[in-house]
C-alpha atoms as a PDB file:
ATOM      1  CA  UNK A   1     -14.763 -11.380   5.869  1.00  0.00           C
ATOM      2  CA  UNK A   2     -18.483 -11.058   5.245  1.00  0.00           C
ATOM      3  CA  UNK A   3     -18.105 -14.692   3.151  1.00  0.00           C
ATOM      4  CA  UNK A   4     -16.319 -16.457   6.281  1.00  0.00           C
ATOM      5  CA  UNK A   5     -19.133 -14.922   8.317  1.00  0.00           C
ATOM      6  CA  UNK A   6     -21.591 -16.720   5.791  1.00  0.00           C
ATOM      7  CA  UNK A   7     -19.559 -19.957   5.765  1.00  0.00           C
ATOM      8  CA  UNK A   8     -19.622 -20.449   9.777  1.00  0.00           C
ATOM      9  CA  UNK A   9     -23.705 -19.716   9.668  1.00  0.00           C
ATOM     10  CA  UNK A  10     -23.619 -22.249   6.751  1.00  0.00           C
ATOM     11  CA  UNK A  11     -21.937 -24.940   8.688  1.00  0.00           C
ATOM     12  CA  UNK A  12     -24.308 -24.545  11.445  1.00  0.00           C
ATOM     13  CA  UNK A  13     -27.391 -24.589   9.159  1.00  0.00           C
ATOM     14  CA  UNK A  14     -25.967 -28.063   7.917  1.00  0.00           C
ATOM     15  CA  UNK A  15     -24.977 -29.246  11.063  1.00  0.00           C
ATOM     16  CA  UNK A  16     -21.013 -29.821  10.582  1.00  0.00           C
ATOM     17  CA  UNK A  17     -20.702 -27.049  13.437  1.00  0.00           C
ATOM     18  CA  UNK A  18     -22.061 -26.698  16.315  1.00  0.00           C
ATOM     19  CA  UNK A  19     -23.896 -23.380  18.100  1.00  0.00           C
ATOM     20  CA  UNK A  20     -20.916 -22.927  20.982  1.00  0.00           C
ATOM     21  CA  UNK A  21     -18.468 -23.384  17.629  1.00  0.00           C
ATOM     22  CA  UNK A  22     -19.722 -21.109  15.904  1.00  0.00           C
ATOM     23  CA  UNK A  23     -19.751 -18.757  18.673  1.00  0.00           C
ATOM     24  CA  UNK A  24     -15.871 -19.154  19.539  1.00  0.00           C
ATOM     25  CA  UNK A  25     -15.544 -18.582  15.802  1.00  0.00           C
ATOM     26  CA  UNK A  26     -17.307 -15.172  16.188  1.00  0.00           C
ATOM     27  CA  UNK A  27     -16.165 -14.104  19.074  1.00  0.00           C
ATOM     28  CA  UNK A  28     -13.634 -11.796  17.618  1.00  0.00           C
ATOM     29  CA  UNK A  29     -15.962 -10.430  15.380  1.00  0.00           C
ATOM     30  CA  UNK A  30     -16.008  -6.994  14.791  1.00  0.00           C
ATOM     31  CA  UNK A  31     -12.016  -6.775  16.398  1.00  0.00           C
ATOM     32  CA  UNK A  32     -10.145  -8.513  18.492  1.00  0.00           C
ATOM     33  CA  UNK A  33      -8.823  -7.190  21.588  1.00  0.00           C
ATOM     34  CA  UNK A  34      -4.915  -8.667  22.242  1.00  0.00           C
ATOM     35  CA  UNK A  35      -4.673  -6.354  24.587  1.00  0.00           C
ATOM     36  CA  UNK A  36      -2.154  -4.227  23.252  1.00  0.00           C
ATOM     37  CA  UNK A  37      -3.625  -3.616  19.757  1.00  0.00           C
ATOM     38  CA  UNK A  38      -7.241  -4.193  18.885  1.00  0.00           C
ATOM     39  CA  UNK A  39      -7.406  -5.803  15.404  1.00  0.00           C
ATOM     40  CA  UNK A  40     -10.097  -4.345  13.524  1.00  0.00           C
ATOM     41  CA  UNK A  41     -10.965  -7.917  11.332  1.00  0.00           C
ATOM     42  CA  UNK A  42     -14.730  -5.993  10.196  1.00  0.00           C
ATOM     43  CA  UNK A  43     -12.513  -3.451   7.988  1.00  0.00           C
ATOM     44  CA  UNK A  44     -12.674  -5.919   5.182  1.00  0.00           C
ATOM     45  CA  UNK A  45     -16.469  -5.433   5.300  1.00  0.00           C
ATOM     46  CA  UNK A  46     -16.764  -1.647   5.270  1.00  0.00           C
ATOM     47  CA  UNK A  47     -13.451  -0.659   3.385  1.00  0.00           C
ATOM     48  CA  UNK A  48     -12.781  -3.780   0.509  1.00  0.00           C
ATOM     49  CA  UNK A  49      -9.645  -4.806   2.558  1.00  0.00           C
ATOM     50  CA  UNK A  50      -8.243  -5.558   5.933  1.00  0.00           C
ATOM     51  CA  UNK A  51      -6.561  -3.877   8.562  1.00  0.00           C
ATOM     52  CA  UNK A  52      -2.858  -2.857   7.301  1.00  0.00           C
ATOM     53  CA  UNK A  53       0.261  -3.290  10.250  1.00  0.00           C
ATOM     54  CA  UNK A  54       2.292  -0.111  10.156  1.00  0.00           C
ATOM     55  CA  UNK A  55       5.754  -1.522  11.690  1.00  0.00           C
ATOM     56  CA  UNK A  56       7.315   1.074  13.138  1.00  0.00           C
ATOM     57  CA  UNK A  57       7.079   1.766  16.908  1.00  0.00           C
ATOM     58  CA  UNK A  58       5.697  -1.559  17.710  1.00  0.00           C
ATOM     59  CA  UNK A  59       8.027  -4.798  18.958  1.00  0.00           C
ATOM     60  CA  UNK A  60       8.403  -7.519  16.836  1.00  0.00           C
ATOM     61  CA  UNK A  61       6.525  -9.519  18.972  1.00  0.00           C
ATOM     62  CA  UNK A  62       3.660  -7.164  18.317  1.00  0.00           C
ATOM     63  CA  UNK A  63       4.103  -7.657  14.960  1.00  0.00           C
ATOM     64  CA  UNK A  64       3.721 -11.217  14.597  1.00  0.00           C
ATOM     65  CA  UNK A  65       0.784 -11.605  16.956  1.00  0.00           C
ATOM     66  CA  UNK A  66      -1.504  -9.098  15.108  1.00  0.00           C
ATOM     67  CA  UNK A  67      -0.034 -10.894  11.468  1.00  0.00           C
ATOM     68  CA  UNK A  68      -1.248 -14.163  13.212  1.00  0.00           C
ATOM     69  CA  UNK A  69      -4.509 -12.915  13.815  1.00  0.00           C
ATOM     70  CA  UNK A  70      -4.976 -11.094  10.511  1.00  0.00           C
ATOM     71  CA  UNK A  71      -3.939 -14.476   8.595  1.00  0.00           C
ATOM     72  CA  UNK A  72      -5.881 -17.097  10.998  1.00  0.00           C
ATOM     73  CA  UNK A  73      -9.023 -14.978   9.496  1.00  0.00           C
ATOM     74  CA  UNK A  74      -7.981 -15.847   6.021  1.00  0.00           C
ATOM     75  CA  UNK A  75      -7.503 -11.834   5.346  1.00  0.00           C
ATOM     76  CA  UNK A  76      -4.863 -10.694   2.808  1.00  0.00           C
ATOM     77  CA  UNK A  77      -1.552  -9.349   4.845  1.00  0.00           C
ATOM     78  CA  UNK A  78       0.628  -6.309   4.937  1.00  0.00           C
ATOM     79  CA  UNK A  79       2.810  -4.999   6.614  1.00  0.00           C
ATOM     80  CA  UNK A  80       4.573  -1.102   6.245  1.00  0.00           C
ATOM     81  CA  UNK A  81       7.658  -0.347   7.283  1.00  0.00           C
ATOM     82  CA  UNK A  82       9.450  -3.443   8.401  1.00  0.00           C
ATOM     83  CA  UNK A  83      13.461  -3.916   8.803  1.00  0.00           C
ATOM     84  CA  UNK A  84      14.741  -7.280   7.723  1.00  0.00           C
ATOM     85  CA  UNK A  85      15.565  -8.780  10.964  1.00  0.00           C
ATOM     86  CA  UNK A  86      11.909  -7.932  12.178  1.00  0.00           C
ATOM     87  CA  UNK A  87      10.913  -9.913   8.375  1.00  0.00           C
ATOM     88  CA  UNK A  88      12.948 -13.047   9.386  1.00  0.00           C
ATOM     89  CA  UNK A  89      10.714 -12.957  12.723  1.00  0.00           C
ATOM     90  CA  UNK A  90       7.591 -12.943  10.703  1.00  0.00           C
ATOM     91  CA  UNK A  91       7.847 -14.890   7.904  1.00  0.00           C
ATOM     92  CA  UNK A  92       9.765 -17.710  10.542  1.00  0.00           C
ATOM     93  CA  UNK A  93       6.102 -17.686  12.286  1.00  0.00           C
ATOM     94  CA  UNK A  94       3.930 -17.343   9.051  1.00  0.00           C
ATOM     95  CA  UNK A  95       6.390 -18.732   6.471  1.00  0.00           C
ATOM     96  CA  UNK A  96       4.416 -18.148   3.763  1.00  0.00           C
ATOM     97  CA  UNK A  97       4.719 -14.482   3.731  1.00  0.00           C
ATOM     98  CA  UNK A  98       6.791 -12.676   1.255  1.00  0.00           C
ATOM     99  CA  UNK A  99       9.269  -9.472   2.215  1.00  0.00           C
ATOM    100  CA  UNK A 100      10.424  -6.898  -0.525  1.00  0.00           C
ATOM    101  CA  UNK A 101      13.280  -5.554   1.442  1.00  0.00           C
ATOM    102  CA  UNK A 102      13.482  -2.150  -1.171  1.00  0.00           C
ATOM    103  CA  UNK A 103       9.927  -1.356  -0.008  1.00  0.00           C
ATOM    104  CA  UNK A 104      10.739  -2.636   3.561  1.00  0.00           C
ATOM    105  CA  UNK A 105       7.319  -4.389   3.248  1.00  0.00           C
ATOM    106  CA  UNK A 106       5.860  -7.884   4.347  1.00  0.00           C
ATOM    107  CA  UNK A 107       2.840  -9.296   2.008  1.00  0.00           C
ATOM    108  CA  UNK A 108       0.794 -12.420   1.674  1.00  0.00           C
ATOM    109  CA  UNK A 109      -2.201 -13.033  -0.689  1.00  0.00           C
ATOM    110  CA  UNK A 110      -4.924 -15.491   0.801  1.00  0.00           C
ATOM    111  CA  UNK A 111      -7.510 -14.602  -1.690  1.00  0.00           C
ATOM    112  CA  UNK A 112      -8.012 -12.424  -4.752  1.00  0.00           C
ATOM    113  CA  UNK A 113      -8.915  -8.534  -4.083  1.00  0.00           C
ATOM    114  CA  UNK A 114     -11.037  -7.335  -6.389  1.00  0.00           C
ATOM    115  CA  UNK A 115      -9.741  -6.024  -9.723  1.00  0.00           C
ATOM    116  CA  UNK A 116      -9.101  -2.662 -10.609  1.00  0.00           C
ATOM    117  CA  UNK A 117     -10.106  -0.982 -14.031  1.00  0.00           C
ATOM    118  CA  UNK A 118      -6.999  -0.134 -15.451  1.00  0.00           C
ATOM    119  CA  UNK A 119      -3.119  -0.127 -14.673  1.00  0.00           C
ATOM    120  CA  UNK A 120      -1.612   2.290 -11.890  1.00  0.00           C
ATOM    121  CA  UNK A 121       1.697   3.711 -13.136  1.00  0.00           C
ATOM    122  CA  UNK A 122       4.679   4.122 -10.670  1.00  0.00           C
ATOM    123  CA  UNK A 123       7.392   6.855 -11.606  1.00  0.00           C
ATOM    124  CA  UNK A 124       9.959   8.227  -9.636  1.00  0.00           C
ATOM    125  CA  UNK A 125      12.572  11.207 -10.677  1.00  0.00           C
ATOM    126  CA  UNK A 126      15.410   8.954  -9.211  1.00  0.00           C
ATOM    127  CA  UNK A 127      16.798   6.039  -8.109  1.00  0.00           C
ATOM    128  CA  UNK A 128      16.933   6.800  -4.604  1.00  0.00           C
ATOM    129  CA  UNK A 129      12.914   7.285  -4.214  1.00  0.00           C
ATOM    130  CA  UNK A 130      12.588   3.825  -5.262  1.00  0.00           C
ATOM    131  CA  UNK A 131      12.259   2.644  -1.977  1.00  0.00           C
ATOM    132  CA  UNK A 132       8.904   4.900  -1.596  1.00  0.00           C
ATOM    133  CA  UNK A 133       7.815   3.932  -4.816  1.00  0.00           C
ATOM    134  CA  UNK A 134       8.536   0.287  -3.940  1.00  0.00           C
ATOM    135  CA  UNK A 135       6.056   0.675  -0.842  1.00  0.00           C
ATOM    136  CA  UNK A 136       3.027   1.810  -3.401  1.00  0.00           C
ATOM    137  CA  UNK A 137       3.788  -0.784  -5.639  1.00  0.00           C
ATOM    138  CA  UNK A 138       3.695  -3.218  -3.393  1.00  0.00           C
ATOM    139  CA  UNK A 139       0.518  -1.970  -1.938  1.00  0.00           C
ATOM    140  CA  UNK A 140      -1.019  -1.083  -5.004  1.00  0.00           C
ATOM    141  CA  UNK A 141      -0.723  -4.851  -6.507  1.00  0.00           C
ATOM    142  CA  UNK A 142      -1.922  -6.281  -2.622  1.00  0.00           C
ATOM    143  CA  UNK A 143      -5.409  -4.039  -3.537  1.00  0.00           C
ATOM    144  CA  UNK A 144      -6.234  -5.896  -6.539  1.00  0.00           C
ATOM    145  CA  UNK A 145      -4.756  -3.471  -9.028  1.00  0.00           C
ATOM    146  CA  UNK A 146      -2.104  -3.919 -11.767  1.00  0.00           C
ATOM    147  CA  UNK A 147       0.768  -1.676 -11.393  1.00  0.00           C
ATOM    148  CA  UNK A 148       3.562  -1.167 -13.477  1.00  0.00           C
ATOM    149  CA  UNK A 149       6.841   0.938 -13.100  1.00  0.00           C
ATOM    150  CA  UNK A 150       9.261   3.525 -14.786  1.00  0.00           C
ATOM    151  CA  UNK A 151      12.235   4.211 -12.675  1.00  0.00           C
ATOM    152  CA  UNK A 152      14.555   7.079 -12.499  1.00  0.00           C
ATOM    153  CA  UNK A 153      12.585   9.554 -15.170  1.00  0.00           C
ATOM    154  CA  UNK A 154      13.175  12.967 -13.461  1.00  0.00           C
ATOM    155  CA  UNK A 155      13.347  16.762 -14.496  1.00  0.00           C
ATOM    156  CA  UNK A 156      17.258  16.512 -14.707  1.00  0.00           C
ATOM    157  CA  UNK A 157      16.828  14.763 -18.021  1.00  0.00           C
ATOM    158  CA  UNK A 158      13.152  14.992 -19.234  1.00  0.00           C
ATOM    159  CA  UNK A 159      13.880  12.839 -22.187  1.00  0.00           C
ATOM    160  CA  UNK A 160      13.915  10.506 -20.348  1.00  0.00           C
ATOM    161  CA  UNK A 161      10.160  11.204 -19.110  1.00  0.00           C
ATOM    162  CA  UNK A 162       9.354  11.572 -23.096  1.00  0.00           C
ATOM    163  CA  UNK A 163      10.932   8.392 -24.172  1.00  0.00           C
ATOM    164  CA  UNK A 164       8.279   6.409 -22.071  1.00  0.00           C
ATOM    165  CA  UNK A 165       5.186   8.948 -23.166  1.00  0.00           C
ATOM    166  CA  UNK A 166       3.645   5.470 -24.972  1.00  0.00           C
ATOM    167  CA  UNK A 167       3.591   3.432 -21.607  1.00  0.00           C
ATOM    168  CA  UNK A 168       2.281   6.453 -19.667  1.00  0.00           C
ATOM    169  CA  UNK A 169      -0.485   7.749 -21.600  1.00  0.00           C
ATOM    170  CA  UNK A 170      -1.848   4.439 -20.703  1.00  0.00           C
ATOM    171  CA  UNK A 171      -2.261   4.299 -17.326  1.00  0.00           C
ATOM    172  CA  UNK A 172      -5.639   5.004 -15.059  1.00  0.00           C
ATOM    173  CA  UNK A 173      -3.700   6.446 -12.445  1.00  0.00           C
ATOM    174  CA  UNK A 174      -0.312   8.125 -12.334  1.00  0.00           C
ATOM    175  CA  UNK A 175       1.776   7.934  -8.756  1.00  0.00           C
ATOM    176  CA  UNK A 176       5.325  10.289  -9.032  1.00  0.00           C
ATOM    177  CA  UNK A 177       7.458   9.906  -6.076  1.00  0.00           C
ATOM    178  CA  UNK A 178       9.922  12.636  -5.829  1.00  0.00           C
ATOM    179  CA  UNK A 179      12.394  14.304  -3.669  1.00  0.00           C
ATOM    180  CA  UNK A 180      14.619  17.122  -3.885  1.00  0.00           C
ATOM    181  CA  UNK A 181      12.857  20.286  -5.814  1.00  0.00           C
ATOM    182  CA  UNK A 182       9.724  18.282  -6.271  1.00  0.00           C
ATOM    183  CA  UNK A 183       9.312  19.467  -9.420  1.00  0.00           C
ATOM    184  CA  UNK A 184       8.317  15.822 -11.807  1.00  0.00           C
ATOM    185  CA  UNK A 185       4.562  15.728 -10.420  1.00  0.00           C
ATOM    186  CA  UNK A 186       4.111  19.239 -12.479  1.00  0.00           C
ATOM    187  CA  UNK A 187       5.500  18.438 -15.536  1.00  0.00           C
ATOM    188  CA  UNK A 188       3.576  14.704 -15.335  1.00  0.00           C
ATOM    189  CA  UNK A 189      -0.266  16.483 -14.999  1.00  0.00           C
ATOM    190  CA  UNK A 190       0.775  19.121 -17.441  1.00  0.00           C
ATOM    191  CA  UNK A 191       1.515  15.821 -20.176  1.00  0.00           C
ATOM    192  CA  UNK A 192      -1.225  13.926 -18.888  1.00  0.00           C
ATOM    193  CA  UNK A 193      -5.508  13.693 -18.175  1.00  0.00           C
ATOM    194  CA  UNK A 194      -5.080  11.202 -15.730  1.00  0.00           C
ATOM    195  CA  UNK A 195      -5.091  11.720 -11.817  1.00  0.00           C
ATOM    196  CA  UNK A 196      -1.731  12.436 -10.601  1.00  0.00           C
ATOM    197  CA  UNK A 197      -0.515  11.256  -7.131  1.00  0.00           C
ATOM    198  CA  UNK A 198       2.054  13.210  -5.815  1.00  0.00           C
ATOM    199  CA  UNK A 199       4.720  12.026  -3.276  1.00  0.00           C
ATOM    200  CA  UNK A 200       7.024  13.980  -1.550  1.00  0.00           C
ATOM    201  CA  UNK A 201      10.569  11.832  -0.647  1.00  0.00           C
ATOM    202  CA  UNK A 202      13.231  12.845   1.890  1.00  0.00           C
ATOM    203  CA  UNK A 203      15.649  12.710  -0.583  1.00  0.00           C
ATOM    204  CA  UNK A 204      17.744  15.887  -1.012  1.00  0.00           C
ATOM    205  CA  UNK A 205      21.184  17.953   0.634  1.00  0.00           C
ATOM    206  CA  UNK A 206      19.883  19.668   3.635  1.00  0.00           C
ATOM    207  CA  UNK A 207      17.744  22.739   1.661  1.00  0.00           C
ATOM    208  CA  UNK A 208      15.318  19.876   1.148  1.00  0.00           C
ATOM    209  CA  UNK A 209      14.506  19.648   4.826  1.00  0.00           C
ATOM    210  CA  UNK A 210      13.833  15.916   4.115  1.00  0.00           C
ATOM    211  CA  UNK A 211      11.036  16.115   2.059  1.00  0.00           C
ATOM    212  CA  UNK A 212       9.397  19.216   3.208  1.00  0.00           C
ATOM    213  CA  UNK A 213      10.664  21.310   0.054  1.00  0.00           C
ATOM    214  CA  UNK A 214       9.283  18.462  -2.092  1.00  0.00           C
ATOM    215  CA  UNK A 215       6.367  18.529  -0.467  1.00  0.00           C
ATOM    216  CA  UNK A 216       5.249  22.138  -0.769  1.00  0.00           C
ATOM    217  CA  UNK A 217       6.483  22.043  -4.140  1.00  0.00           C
ATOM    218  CA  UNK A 218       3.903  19.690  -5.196  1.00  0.00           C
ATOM    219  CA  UNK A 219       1.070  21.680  -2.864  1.00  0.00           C
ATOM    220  CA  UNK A 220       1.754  24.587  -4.857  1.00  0.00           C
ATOM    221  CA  UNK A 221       1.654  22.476  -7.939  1.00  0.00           C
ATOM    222  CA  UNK A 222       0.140  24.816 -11.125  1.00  0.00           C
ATOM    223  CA  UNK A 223      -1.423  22.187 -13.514  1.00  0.00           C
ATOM    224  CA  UNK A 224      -4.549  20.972 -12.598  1.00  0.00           C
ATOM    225  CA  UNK A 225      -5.458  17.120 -11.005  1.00  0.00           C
ATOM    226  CA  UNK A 226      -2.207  16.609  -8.511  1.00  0.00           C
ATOM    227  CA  UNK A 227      -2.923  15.458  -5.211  1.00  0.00           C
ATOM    228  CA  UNK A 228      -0.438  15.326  -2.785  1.00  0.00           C
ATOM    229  CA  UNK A 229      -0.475  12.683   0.411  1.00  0.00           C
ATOM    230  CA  UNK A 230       2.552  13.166   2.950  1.00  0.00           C
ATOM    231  CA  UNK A 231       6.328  12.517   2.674  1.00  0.00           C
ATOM    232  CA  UNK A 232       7.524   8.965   2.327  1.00  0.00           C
ATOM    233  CA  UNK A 233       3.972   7.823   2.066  1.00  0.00           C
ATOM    234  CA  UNK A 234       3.695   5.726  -0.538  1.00  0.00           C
ATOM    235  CA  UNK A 235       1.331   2.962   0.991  1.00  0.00           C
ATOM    236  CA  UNK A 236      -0.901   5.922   0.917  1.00  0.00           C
ATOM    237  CA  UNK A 237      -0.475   6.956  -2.684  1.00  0.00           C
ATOM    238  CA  UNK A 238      -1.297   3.018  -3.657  1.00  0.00           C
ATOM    239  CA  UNK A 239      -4.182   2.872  -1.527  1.00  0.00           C
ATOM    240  CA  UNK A 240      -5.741   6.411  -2.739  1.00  0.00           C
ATOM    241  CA  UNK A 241      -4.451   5.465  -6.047  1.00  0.00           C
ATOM    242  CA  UNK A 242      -6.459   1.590  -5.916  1.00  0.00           C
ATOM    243  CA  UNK A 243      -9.728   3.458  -4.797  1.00  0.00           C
ATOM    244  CA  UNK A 244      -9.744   5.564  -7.835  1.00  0.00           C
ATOM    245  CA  UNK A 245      -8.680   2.905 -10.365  1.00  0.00           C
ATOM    246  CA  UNK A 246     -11.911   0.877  -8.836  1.00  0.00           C
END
């Protein structure tokens, strides 16, 4: 953002763009006020990326009007929690966006983030918290980091978990989605010395009150370095994970 800024004031300085251009340019400058949303294009500046759309509860029209306006700015887009007809709408008005319909989440890369320092690891205890863990990796690769998953590694079979110990012990940051007991975040920190992001999935019968067991199974977590954001988040974990690997 702060580079377009520079590149409108550089066109003016050489004449290729005029004062009242420039102006319309930077009229939406800080946010811009559609009325029913106010899209904050200066969070690029004072947070590394831009303004994320969290789907659910607005119209698809909604959508696609703040997506138009975060892409017209030449920002990076995504967008949480999106069902596939409400994709098709998008991508049909900016048809260069991408939709990974596991993760339920629309993406588009107009520039490079900035690199993280090392490689954020993805597990989850089964296959059906892949859709969470989908979400984060999604996210996490949309921040600028590389990610990298291991699928369907839970406490029901820890060899499993110990057959990948070489790929793990390698990554910066560790994300474990989990539903159920909650249990894999614990064994993860007590294996490894990297933070652990925990993530609490609605998956379970009905003891697992949709994530809540999950969840304050991994608050009451005993090893040390687990942090836990809320259930189903994993946009969160990637984001939380991203700022640590940078």
């Amino acid at each position: 953002m702060k580079s377009q800024i520079e590149d409108i004031l550089n066109q003016v300085h050489r004449g290729t763009m005029t004062p009242k251009e420039a102006m319309a340019a930077l009229k939406d400058y800080p946010y811009q006020d559609l009325g029913f949303a106010k899209v904050d294009h200066h969070r690029e500046i004072r947070k590394g990326y831009p303004e994320v759309i969290y789907g659910l509860g607005k119209t698809d029209d909604q959508i696609v009007q703040i997506a138009k306006s975060i892409v017209q700015k030449g920002s990076n887009l995504l967008i949480t929690r999106v069902e596939p007809a409400t994709s098709a709408k998008i991508r049909k008005a900016i048809p260069k966006a991408a939709y990974n319909p596991s993760g339920k989440i629309v993406f588009l890369r107009n520039k490079p983030s900035l690199p993280g320092q090392g490689t954020i690891l993805i597990l989850t205890a089964g296959t059906s918290d892949m859709p969470v863990a989908e979400e984060a990796f999604v996210t996490g690769e949309m921040l600028g980091n590389t990610v990298e998953r291991v699928y369907d590694v839970g406490v029901a079979g820890l060899h499993r978990l110990l057959g990948e110990y070489e790929r793990i012990k390698k990554a910066r940051v560790i994300i474990v989605c989990a539903g159920m007991e909650g249990a894999l975040p614990s064994v993860v920190a007590g294996l490894f010395s990297v933070p652990i992001i925990a993530v609490p999935t609605s998956v379970g019968y009905g003891a697992s009150f949709k994530g809540v067991a999950a969840l304050l199974a991994m608050l009451n977590s005993c090893p040390g370095g687990v942090g836990v954001v809320n259930i189903d988040n994993g946009f969160g974990a990637a984001y939380l994970a991203s700022l640590i690997n940078h």
